[in-house]
C-alpha atoms as a PDB file:
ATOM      1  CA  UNK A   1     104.673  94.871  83.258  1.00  0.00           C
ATOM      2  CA  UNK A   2     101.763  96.631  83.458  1.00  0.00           C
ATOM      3  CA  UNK A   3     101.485  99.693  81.533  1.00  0.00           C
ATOM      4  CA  UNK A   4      99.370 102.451  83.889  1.00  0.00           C
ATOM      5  CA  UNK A   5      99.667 105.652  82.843  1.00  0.00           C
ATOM      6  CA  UNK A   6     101.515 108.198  85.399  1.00  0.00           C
ATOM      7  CA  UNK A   7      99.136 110.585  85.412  1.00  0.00           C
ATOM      8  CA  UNK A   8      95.927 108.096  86.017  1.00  0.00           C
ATOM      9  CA  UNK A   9      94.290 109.275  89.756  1.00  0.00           C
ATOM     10  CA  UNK A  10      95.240 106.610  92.454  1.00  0.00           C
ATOM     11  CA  UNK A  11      95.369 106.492  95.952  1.00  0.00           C
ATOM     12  CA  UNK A  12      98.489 104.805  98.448  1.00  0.00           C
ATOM     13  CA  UNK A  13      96.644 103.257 101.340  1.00  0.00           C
ATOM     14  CA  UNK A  14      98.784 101.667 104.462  1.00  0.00           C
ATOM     15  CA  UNK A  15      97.084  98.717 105.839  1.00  0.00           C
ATOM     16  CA  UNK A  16      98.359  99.899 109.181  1.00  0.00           C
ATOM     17  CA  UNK A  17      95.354 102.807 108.492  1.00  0.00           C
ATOM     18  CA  UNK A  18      98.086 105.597 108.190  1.00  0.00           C
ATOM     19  CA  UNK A  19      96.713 108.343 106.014  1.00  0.00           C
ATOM     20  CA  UNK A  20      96.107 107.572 102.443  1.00  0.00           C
ATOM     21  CA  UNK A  21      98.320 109.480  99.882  1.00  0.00           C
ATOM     22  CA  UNK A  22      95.901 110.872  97.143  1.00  0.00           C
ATOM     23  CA  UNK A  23      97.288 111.694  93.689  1.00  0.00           C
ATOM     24  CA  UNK A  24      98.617 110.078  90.505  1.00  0.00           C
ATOM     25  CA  UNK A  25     100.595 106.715  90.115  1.00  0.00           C
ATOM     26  CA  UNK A  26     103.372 108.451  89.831  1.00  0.00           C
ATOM     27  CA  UNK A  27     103.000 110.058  92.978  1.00  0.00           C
ATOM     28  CA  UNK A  28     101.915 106.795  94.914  1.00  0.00           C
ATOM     29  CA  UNK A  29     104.653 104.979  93.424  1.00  0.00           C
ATOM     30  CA  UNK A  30     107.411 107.746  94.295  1.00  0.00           C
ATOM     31  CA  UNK A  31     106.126 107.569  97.960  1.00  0.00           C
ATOM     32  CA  UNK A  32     105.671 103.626  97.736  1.00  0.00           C
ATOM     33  CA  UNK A  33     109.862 103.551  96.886  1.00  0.00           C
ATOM     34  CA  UNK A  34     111.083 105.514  99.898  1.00  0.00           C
ATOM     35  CA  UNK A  35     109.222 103.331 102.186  1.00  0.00           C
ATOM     36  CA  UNK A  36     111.128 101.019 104.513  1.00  0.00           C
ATOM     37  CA  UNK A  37     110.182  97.271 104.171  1.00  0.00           C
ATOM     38  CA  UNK A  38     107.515  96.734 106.486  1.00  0.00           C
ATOM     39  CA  UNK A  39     105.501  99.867 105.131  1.00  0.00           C
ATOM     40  CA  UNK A  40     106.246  98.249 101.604  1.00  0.00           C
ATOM     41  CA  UNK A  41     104.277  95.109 102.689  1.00  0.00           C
ATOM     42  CA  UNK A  42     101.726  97.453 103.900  1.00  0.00           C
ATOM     43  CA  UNK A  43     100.752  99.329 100.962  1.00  0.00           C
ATOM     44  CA  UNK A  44      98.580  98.862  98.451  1.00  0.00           C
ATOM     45  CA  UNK A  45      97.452 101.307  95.747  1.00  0.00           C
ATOM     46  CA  UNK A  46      93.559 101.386  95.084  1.00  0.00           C
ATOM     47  CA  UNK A  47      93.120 102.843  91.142  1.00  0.00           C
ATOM     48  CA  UNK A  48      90.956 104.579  89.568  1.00  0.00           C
ATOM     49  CA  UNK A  49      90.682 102.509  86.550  1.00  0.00           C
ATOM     50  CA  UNK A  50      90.917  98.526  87.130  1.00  0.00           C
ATOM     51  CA  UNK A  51      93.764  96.760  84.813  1.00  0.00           C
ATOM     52  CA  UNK A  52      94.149  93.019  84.255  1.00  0.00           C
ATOM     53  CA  UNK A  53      96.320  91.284  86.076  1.00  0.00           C
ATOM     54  CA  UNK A  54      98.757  88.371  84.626  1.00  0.00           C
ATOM     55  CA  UNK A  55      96.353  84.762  85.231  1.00  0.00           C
ATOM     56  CA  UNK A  56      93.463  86.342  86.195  1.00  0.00           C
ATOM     57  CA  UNK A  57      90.179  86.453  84.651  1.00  0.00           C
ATOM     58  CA  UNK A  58      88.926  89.490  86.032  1.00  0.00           C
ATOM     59  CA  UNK A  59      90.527  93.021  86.328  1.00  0.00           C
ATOM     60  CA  UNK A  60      91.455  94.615  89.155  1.00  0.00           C
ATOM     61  CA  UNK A  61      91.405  98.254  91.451  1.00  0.00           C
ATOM     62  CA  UNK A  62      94.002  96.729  93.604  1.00  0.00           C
ATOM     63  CA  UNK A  63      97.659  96.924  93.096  1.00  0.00           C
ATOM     64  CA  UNK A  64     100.103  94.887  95.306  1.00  0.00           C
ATOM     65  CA  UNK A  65     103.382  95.590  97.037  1.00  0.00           C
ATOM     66  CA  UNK A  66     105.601  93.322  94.273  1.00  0.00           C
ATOM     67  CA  UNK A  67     103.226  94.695  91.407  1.00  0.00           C
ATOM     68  CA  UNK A  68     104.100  98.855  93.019  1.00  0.00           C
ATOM     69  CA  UNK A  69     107.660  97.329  93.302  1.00  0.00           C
ATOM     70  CA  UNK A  70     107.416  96.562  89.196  1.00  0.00           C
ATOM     71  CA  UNK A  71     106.242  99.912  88.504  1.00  0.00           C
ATOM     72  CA  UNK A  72     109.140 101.340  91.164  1.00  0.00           C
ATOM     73  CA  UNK A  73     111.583  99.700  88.415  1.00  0.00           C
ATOM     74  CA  UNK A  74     109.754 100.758  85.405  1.00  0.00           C
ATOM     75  CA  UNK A  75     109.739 104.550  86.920  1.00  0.00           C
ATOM     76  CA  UNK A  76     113.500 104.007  87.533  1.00  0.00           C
ATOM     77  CA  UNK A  77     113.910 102.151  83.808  1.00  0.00           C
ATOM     78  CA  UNK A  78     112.604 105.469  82.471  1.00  0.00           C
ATOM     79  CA  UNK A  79     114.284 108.538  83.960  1.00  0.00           C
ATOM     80  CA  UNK A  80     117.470 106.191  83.285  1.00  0.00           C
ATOM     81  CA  UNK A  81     116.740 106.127  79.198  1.00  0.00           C
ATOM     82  CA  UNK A  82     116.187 110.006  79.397  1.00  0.00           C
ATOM     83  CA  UNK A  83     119.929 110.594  81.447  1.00  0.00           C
END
């Protein structure tokens, strides 16, 4: 899982060309979980930092619906461990 900080500037685009949501991870990924399906395969969050990516060579600025969904779970994982 890939370990982004919350507070690192992102940005939630929606291939559809809704209006991009500007603000932290956490804030992209909070927005990314209420989405219905089809916006979920939509959405992509464009970082401000690039991380490497699992079997890739190079690093990335782009994060994918499944990899948002992973950090959906780890956001979850974490407010559970501090009930």
């Amino acid at each position: 899982m890939m370990q982004i900080p919350w507070d690192q500037p992102a940005t939630l685009i929606d291939l559809d060309g809704k209006t991009p949501i500007i603000g932290t991870i956490r804030d992209c990924v909070m927005h990314f979980a209420i989405f219905k399906p089809f916006a979920k395969e939509q959405a992509r969050i464009l970082l401000t930092r690039p991380v490497h990516r699992e079997g890739r060579k190079t690093r990335t600025w782009v994060l994918n619906p499944d990899e948002i969904e992973g950090l959906v779970q780890r956001m979850n994982a974490e407010s559970e461990s501090l009930h």
